[in-house]
N, C-alpha and C. Protein backbone atom coordinates (compact mmCIF):
# COMPACT_ATOMS: atom_id res chain seq x y z
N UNK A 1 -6.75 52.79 -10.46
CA UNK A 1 -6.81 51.63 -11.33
C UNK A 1 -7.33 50.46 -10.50
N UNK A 2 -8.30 49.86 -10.94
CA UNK A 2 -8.81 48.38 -10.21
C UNK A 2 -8.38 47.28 -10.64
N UNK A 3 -8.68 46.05 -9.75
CA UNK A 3 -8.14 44.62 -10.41
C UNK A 3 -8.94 44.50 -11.81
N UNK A 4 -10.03 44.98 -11.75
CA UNK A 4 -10.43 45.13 -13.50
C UNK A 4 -9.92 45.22 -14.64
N UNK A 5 -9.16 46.25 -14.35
CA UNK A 5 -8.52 46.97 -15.65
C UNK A 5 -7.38 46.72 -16.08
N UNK A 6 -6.30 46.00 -14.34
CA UNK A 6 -5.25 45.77 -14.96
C UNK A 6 -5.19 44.36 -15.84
N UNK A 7 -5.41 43.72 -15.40
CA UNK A 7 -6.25 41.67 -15.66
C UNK A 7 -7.22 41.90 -16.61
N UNK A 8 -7.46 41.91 -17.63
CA UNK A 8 -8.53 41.59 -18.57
C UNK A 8 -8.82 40.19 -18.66
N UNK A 9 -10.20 40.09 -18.15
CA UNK A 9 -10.67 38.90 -17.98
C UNK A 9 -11.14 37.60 -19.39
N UNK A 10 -10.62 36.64 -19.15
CA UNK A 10 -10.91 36.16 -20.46
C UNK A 10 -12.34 35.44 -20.56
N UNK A 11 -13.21 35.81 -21.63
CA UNK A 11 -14.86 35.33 -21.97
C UNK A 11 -14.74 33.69 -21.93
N UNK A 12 -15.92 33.64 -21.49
CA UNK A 12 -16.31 31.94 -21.23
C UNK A 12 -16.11 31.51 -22.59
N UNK A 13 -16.97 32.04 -23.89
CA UNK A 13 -17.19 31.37 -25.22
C UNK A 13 -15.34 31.40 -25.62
N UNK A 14 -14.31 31.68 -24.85
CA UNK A 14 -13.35 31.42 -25.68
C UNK A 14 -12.59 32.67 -26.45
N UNK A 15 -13.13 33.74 -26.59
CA UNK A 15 -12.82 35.27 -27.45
C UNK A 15 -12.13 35.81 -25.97
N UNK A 16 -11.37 37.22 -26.66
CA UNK A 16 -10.93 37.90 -25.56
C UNK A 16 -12.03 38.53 -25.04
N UNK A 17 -11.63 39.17 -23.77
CA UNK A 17 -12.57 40.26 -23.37
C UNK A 17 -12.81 41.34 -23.99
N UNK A 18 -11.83 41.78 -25.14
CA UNK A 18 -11.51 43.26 -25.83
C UNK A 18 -12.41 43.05 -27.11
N UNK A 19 -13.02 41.83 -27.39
CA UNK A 19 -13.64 41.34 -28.85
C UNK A 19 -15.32 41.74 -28.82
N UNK A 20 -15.27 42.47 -29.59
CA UNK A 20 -16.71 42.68 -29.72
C UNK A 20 -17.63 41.76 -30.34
N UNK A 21 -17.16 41.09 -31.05
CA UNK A 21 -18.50 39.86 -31.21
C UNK A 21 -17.80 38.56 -30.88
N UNK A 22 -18.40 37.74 -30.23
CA UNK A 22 -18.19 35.99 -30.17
C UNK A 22 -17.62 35.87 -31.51
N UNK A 23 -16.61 34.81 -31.54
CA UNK A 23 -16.12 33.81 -32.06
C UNK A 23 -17.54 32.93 -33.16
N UNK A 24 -18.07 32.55 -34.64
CA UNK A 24 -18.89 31.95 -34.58
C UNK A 24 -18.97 30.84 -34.08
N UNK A 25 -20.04 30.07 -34.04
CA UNK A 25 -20.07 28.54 -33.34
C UNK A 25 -19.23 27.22 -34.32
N UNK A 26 -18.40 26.77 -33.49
CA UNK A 26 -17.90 25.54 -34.36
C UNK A 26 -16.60 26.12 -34.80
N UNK A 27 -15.98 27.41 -34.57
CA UNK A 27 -15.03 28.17 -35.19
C UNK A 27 -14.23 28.96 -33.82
N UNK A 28 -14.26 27.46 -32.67
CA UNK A 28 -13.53 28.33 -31.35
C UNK A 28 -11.89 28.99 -31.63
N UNK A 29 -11.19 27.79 -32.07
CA UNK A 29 -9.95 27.56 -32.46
C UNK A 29 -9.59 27.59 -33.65
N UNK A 30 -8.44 28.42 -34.09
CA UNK A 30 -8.61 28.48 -35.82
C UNK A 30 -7.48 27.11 -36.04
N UNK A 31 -7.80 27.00 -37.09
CA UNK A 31 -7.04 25.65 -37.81
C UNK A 31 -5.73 25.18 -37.73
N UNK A 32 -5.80 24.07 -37.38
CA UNK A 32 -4.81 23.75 -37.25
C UNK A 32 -3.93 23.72 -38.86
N UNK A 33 -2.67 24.03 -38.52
CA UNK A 33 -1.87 24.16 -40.00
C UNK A 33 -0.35 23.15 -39.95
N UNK A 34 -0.63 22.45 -38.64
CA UNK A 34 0.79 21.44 -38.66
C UNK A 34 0.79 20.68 -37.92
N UNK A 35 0.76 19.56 -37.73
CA UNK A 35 0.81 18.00 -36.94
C UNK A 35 1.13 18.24 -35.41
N UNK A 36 2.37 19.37 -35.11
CA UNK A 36 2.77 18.74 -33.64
C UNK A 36 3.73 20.49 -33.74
N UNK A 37 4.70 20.41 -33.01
CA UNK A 37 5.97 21.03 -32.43
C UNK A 37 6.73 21.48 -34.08
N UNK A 38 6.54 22.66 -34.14
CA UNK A 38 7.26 23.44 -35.56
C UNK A 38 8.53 23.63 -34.99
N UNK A 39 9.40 22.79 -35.89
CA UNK A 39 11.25 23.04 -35.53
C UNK A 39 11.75 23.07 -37.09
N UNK A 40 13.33 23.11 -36.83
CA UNK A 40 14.18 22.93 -37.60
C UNK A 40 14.11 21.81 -38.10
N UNK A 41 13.91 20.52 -37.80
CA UNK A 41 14.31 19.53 -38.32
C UNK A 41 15.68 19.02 -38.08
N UNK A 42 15.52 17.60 -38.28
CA UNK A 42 17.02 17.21 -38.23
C UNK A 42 18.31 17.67 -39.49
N UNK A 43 17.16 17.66 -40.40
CA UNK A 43 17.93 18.08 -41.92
C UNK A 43 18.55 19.35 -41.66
N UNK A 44 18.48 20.23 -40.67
CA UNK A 44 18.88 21.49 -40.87
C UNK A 44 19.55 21.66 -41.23
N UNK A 45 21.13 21.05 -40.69
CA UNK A 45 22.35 21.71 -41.17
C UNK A 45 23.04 20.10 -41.62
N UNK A 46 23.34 20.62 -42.79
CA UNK A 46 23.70 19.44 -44.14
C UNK A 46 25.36 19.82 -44.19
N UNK A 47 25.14 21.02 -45.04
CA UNK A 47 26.46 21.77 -45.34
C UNK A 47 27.35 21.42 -44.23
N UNK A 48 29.06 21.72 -44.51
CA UNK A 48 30.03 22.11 -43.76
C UNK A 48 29.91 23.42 -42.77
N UNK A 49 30.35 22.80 -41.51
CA UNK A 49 30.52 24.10 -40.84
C UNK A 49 31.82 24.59 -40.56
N UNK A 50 31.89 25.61 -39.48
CA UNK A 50 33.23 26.40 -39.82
C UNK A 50 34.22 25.45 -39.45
N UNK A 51 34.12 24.85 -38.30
CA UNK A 51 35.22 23.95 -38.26
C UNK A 51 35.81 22.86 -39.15
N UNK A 52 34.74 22.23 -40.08
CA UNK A 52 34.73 21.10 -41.23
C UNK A 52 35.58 22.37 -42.18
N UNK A 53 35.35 23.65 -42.47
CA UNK A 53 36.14 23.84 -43.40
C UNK A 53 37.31 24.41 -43.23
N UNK A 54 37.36 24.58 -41.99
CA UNK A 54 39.05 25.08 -41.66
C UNK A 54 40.07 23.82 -41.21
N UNK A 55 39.29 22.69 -40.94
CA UNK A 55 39.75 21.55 -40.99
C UNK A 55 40.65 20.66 -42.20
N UNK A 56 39.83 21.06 -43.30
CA UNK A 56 39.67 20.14 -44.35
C UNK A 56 40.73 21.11 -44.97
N UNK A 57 40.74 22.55 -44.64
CA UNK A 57 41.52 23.49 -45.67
C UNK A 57 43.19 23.36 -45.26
N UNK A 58 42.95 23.33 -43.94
CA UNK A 58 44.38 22.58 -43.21
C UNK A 58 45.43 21.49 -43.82
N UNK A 59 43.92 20.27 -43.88
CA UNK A 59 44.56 18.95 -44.33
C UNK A 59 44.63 19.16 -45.55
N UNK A 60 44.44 19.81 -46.39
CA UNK A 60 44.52 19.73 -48.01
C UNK A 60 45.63 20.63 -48.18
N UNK A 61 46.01 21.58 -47.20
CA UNK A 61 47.55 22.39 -47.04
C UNK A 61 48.66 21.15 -46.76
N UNK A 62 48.20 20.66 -46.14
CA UNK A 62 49.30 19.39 -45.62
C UNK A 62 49.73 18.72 -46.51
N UNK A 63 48.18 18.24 -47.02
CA UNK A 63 48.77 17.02 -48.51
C UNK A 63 49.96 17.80 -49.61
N UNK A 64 49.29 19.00 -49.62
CA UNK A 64 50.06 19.96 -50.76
C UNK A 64 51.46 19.78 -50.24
N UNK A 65 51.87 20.35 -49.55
CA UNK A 65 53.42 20.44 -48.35
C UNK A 65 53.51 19.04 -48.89
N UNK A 66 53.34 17.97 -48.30
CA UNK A 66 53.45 16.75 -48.25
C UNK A 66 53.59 15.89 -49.88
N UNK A 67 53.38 17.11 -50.92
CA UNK A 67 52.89 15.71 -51.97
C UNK A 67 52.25 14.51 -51.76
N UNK A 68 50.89 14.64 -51.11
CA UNK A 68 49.74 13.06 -51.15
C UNK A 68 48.84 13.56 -51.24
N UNK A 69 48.47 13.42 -52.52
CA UNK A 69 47.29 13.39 -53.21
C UNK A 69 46.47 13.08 -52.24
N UNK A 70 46.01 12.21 -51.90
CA UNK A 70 44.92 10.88 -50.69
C UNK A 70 44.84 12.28 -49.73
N UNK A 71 45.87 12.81 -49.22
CA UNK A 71 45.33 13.74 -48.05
C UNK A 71 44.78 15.01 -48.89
N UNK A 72 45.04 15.30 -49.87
CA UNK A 72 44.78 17.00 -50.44
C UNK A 72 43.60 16.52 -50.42
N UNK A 73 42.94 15.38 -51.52
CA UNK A 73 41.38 14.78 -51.88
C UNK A 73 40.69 14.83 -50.57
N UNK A 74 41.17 14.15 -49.48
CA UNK A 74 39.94 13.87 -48.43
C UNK A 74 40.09 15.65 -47.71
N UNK A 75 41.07 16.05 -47.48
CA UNK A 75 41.16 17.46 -47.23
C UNK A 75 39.95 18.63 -48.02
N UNK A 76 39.83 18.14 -49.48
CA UNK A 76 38.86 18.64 -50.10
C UNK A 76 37.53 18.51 -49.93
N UNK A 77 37.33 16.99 -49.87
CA UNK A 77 36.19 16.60 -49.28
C UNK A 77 35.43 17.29 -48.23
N UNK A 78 36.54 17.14 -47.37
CA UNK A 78 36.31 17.43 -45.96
C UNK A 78 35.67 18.80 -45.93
N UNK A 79 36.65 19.46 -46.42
CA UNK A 79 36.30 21.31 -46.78
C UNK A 79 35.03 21.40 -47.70
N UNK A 80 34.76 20.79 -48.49
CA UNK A 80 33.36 21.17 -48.98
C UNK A 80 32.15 20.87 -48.68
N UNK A 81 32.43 19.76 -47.69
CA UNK A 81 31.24 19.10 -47.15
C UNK A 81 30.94 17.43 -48.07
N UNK A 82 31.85 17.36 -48.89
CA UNK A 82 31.67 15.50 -50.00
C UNK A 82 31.75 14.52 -48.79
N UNK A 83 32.44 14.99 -47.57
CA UNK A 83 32.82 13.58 -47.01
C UNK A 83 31.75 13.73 -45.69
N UNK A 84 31.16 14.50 -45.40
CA UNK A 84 29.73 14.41 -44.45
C UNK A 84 28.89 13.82 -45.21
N UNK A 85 28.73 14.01 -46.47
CA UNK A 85 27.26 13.64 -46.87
C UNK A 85 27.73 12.11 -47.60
N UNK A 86 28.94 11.60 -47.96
CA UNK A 86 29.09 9.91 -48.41
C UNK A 86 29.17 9.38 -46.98
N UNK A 87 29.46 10.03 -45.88
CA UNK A 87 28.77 9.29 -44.57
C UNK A 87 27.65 8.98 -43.74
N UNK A 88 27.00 10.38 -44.20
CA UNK A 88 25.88 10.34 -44.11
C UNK A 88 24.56 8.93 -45.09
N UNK A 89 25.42 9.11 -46.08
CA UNK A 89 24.94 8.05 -47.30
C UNK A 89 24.98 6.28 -46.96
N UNK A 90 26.21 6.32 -46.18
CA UNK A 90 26.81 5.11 -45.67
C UNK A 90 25.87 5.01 -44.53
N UNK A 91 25.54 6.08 -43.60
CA UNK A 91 24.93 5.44 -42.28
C UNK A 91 23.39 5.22 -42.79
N UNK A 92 22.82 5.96 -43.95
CA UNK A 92 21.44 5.61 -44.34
C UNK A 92 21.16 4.35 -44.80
N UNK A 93 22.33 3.84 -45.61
CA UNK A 93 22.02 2.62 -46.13
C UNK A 93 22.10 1.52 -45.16
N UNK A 94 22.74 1.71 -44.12
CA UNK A 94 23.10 0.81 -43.28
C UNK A 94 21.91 -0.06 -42.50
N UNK A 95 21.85 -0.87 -42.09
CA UNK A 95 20.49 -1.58 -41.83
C UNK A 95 20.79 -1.67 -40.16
N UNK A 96 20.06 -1.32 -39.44
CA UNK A 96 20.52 -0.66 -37.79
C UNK A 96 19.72 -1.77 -37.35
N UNK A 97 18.98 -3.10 -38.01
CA UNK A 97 19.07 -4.20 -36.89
C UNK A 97 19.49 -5.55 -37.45
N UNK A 98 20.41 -5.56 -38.08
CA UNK A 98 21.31 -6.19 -38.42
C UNK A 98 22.70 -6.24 -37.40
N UNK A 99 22.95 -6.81 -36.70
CA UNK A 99 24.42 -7.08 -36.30
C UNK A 99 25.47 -7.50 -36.76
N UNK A 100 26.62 -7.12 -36.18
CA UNK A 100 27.80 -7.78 -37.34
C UNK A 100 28.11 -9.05 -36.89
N UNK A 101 27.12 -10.07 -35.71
CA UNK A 101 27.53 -11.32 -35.85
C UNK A 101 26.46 -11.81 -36.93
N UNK A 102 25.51 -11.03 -37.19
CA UNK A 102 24.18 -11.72 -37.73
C UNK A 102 25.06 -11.89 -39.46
N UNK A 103 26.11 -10.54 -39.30
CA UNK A 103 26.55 -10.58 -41.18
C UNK A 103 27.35 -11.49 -40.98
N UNK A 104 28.42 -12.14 -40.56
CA UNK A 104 29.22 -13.28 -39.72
C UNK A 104 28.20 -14.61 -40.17
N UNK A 105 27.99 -14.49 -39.39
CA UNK A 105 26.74 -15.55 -39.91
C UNK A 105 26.37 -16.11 -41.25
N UNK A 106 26.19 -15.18 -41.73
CA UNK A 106 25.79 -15.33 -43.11
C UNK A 106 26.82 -15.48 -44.05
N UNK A 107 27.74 -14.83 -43.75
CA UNK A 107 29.38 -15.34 -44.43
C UNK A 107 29.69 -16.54 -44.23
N UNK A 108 29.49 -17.20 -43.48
CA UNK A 108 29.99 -18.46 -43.20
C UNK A 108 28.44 -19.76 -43.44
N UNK A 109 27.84 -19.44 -43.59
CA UNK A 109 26.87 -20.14 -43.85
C UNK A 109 27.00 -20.50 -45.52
N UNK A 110 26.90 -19.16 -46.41
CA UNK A 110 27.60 -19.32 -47.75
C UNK A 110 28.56 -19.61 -48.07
């Protein structure tokens, strides 16, 4: 076996060495089909995970034991995923260059 055969050398125009015809002209690289780096996204995981629902299934055992409503509800929440996504809701609306002396401010100005 020679350094030939094991290394297949790659063609100047851009095609492998194993390709029997060139690439046509203007058609080195095939198309691009997406802006940058293909991921998950931040959106990936929305839902509850295992710990949010063994959490929430806990605290909603507690409230029960306990008679309080307030803990069974957020216990529920918690377990289905209602109380990730009204926080999630809360941090979207939130205005991230705003400060809380700047809202201060404005309370007392009115």
């Amino acid at each position: 076996m020679t350094a030939g055969e094991s290394r297949p050398q790659v063609a100047k125009d851009g095609g492998d060495a194993e390709t029997e015809q060139p690439p046509p002209p203007g058609e080195v690289y095939p198309p691009q089909l997406h802006a940058g780096k293909v991921g998950l996204g931040p959106m990936y995981h929305q839902g509850p995970d295992l710990a949010d629902r063994i959490g929430g299934f806990q605290e909603e055992l507690r409230g029960k034991i306990t008679h309080n409503a307030e803990r069974v509800q957020h216990g529920h929440d918690r377990m289905t995923g209602e109380l990730k996504r009204k926080e999630q809701e809360e941090y979207d609306a939130s205005n991230p260059f705003e400060t809380t002396e700047e809202t201060k401010g404005k309370e007392k100005a009115e």
